[in-house]
N, C-alpha and C. Protein backbone atom coordinates (compact mmCIF):
# COMPACT_ATOMS: atom_id res chain seq x y z
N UNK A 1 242.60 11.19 135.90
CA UNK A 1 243.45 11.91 136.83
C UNK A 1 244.76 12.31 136.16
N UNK A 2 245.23 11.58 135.44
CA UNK A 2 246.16 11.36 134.47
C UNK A 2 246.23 13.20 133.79
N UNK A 3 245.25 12.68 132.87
CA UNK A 3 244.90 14.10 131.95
C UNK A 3 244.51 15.60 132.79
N UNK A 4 244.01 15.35 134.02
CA UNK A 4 244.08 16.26 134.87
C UNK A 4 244.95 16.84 135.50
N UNK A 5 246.32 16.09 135.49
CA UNK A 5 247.35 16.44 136.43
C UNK A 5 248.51 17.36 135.14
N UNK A 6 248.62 16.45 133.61
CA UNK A 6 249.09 16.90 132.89
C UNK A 6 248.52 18.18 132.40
N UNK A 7 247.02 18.22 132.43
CA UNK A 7 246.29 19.85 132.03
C UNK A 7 247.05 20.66 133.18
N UNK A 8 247.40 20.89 134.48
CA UNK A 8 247.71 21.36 135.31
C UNK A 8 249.07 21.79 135.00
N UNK A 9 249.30 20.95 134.38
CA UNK A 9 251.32 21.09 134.65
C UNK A 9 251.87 20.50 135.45
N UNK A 10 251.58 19.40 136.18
CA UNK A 10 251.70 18.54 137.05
C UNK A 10 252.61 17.21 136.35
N UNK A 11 253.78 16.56 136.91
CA UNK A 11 254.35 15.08 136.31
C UNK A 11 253.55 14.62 137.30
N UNK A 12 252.67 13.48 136.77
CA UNK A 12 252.26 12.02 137.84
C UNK A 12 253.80 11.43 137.36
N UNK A 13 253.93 10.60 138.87
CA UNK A 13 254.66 10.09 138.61
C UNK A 13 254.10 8.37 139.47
N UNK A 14 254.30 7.54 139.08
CA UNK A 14 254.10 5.85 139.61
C UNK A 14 254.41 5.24 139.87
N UNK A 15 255.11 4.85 141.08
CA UNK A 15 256.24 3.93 141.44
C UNK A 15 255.52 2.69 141.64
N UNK A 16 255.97 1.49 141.27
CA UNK A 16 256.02 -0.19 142.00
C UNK A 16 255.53 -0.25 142.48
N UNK A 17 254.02 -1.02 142.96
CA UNK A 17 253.61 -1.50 144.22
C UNK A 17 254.71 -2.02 144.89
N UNK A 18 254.76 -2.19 146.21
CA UNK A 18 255.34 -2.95 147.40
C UNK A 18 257.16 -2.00 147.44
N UNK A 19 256.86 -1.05 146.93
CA UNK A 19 258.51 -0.24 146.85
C UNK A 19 258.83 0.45 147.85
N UNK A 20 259.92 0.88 148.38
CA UNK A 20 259.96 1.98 149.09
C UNK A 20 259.80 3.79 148.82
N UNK A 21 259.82 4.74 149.38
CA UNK A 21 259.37 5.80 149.15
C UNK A 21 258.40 6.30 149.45
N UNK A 22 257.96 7.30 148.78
CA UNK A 22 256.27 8.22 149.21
C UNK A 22 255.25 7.19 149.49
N UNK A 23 255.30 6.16 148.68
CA UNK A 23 254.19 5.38 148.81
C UNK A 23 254.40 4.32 150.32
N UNK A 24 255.72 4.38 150.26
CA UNK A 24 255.71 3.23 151.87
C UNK A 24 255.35 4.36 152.95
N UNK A 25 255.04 5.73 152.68
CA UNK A 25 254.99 6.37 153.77
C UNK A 25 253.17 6.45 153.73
N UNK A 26 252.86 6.49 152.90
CA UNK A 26 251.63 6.13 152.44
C UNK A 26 250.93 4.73 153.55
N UNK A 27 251.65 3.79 152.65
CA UNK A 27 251.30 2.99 153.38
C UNK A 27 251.19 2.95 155.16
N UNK A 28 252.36 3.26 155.10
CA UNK A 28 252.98 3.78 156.59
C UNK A 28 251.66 4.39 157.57
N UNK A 29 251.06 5.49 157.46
CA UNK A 29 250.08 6.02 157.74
C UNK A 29 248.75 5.67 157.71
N UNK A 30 248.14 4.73 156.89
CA UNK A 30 246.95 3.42 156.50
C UNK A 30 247.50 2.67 157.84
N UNK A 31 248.60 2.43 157.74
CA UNK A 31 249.05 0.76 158.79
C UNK A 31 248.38 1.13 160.03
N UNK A 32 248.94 2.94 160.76
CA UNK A 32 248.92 3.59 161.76
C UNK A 32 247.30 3.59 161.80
N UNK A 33 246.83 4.22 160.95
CA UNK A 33 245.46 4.06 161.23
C UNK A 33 244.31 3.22 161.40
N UNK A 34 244.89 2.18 160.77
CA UNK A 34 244.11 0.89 160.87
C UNK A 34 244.51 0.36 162.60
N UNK A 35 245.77 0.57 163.19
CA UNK A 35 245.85 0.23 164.17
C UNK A 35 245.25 0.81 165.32
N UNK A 36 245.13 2.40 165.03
CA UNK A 36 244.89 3.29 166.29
C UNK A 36 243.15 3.96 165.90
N UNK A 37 242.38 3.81 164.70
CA UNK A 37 240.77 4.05 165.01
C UNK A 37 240.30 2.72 164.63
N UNK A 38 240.71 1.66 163.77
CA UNK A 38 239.63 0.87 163.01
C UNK A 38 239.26 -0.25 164.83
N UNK A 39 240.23 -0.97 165.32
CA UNK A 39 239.98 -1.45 166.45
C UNK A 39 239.42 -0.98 167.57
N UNK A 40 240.14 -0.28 167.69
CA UNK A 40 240.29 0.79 169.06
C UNK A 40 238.93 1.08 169.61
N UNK A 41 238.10 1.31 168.75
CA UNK A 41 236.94 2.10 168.63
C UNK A 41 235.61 1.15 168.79
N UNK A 42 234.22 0.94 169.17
CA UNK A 42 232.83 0.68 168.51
C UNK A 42 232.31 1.68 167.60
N UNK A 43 232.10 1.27 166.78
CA UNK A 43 230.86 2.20 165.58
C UNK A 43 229.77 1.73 165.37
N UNK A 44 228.78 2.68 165.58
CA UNK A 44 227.36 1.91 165.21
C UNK A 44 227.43 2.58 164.25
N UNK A 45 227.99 3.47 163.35
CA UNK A 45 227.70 4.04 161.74
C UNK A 45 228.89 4.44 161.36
N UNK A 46 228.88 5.03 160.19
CA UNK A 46 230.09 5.38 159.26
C UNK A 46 230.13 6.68 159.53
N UNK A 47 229.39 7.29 160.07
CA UNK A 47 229.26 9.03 160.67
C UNK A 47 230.13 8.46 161.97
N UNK A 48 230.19 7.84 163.30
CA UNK A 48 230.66 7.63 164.01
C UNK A 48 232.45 7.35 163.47
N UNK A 49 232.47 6.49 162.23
CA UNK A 49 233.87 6.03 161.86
C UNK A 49 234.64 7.40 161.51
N UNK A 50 233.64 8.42 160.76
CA UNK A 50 234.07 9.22 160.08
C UNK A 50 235.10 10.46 161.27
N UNK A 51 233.88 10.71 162.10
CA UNK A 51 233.98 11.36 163.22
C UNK A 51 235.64 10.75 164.08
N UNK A 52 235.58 9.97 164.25
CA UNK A 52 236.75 9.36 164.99
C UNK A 52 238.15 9.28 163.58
N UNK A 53 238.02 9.45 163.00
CA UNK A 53 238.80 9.36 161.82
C UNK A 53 239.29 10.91 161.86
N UNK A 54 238.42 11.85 161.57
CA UNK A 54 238.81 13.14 161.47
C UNK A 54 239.44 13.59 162.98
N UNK A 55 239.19 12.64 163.97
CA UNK A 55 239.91 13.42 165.00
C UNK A 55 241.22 12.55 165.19
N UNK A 56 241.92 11.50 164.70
CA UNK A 56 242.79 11.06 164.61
C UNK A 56 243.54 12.24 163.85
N UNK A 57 243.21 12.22 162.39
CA UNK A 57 243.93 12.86 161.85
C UNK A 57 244.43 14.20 161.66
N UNK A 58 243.47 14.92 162.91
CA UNK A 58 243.76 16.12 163.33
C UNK A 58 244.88 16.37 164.42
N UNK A 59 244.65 15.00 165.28
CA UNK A 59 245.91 15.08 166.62
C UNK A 59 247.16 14.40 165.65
N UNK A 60 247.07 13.69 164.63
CA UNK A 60 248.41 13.73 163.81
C UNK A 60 248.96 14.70 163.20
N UNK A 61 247.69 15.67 162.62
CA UNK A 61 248.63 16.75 161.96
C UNK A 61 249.06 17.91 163.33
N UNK A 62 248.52 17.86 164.63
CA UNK A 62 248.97 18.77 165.58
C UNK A 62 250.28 18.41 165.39
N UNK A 63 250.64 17.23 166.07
CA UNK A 63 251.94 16.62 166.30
C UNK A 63 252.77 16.92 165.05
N UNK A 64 252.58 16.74 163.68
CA UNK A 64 253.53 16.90 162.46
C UNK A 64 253.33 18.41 162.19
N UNK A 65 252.56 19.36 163.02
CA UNK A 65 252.73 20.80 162.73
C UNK A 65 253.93 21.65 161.89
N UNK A 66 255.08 21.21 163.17
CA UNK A 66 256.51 21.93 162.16
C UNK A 66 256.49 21.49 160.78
N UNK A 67 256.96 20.45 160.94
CA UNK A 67 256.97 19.38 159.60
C UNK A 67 256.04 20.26 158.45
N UNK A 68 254.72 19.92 158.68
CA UNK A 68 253.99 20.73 157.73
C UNK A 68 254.40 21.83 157.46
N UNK A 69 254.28 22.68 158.52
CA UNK A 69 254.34 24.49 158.19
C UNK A 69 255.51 24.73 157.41
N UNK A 70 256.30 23.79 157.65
CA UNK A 70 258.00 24.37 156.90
C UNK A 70 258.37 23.91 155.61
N UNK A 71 257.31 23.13 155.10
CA UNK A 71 256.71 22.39 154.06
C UNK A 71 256.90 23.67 152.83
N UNK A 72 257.40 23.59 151.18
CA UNK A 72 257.17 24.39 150.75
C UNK A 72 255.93 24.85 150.28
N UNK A 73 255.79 25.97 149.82
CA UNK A 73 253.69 26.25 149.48
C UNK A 73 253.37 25.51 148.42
N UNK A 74 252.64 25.55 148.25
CA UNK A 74 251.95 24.77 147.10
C UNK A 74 251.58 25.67 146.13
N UNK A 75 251.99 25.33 144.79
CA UNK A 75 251.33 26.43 143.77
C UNK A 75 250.12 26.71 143.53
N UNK A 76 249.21 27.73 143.70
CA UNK A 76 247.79 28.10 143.44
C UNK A 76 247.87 27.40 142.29
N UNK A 77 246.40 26.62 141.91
CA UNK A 77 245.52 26.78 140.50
C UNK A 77 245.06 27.94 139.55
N UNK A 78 245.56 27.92 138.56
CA UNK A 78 244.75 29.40 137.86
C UNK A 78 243.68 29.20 137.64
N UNK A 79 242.91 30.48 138.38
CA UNK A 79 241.53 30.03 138.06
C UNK A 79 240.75 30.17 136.44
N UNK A 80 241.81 30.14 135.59
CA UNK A 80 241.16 30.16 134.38
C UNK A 80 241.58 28.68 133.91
N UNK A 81 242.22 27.97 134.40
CA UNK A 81 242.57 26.37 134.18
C UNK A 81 241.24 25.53 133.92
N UNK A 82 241.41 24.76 133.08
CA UNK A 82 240.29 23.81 132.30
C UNK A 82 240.77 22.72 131.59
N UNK A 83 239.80 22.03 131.98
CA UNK A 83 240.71 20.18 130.92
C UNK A 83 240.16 20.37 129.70
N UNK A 84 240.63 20.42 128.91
CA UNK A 84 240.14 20.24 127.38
C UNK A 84 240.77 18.73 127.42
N UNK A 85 239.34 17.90 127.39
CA UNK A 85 239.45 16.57 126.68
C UNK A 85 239.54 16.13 125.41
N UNK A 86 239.64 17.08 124.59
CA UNK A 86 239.71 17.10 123.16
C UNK A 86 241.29 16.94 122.61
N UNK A 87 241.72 18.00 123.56
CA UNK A 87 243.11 18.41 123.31
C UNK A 87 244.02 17.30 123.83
N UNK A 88 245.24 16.80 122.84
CA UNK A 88 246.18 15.95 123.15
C UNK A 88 247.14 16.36 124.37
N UNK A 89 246.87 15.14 125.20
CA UNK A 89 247.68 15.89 126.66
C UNK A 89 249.60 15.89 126.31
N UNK A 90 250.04 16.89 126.88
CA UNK A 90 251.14 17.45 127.09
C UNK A 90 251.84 17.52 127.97
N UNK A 91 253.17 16.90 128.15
CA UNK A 91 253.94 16.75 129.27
C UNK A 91 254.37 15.57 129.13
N UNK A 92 255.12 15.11 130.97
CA UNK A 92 255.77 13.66 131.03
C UNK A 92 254.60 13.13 131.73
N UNK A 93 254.70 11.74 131.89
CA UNK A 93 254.23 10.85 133.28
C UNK A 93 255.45 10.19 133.26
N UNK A 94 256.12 9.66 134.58
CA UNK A 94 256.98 8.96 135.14
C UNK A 94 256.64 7.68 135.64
N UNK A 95 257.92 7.03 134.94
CA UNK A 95 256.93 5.26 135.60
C UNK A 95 257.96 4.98 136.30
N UNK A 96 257.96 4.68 137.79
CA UNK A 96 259.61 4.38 138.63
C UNK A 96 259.42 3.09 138.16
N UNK A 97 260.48 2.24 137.80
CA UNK A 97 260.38 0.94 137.99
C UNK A 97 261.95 0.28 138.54
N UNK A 98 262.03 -0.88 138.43
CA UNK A 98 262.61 -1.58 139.16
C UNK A 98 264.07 -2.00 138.23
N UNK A 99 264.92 -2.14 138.45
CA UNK A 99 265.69 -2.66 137.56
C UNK A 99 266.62 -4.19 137.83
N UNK A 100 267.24 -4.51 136.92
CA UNK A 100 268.34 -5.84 137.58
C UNK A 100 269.13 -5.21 137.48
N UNK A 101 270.30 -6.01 137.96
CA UNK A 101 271.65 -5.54 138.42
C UNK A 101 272.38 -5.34 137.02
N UNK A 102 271.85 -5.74 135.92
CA UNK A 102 272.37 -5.68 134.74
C UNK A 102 271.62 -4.20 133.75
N UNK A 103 270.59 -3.72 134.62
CA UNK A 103 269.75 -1.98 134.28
C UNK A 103 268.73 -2.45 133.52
N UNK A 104 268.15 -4.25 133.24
CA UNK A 104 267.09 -4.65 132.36
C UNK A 104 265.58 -4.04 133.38
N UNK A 105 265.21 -4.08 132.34
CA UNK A 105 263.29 -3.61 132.98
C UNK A 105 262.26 -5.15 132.54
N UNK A 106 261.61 -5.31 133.51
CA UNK A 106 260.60 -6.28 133.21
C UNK A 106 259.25 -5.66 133.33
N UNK A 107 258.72 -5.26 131.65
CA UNK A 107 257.91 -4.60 131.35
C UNK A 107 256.85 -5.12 130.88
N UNK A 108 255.54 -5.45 131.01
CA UNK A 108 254.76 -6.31 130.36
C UNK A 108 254.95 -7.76 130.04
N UNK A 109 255.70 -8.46 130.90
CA UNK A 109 256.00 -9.88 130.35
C UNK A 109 257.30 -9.83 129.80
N UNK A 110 257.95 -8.71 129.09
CA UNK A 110 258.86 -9.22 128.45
C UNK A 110 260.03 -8.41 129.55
N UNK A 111 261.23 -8.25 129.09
CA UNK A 111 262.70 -7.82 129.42
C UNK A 111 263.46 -6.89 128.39
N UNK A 112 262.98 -5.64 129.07
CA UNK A 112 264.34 -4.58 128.18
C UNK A 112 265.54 -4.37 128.74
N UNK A 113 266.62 -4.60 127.95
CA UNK A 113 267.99 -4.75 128.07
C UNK A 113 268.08 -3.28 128.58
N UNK A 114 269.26 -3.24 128.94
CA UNK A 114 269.73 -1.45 129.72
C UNK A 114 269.81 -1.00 128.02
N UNK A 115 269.86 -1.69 127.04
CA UNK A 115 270.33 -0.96 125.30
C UNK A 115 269.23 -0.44 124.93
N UNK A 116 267.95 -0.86 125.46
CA UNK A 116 266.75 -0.71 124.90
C UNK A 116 266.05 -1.76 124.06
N UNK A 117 266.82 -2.85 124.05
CA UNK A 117 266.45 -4.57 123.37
C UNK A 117 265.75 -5.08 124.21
N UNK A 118 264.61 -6.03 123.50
CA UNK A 118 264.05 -6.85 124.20
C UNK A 118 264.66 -8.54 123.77
């Protein structure tokens, strides 16, 4: 996905599990749904789950309509775009992480100083 997003021109970017941001809104919306189809409901199949799922998330996007529509567009794909897996990918990826009050990172086990020392 990685190499797909960078073939695109796309930054992934990765924040922290358990952080705030896109992803707590993320979460945010899982929580909502787990509360309002996974109970709520009987299913005798996963066509039944599916079915009740897609109509949740249709009376959510009624309700977030504005929200959406005023949303900026999204850039088309060129349709001549292709992953060359061969080719060394190009661009950033972004890693959000966390810092101490002193700007250190706890990266793999160890601790980078705000200097760039471990």
């Amino acid at each position: 996905m990685v190499r797909l997003c960078l073939g695109l021109g796309l930054t992934p970017v990765f924040a922290p599990p358990r952080e705030p941001g896109l992803q707590a809104a993320i979460e945010a919306f899982n929580g909502r749904w787990q509360a309002k189809v996974w109970p709520r409901f009987p299913y005798d199949s996963v066509a039944a789950l599916q079915a009740q799922s897609a109509r949740y998330i249709t009376a959510v996007r009624h309700r977030a309509a504005l929200s959406i529509d005023s949303a900026p567009p999204r850039r088309p794909v060129a349709a001549t775009c292709h992953l060359d897996l061969q080719a060394s990918p190009r661009g950033q990826v972004i890693y959000v992480r966390r810092t101490t009050e002193h700007g250190a990172v706890h990266l793999l086990g160890r601790t980078l100083s705000a200097t760039g020392r471990y």
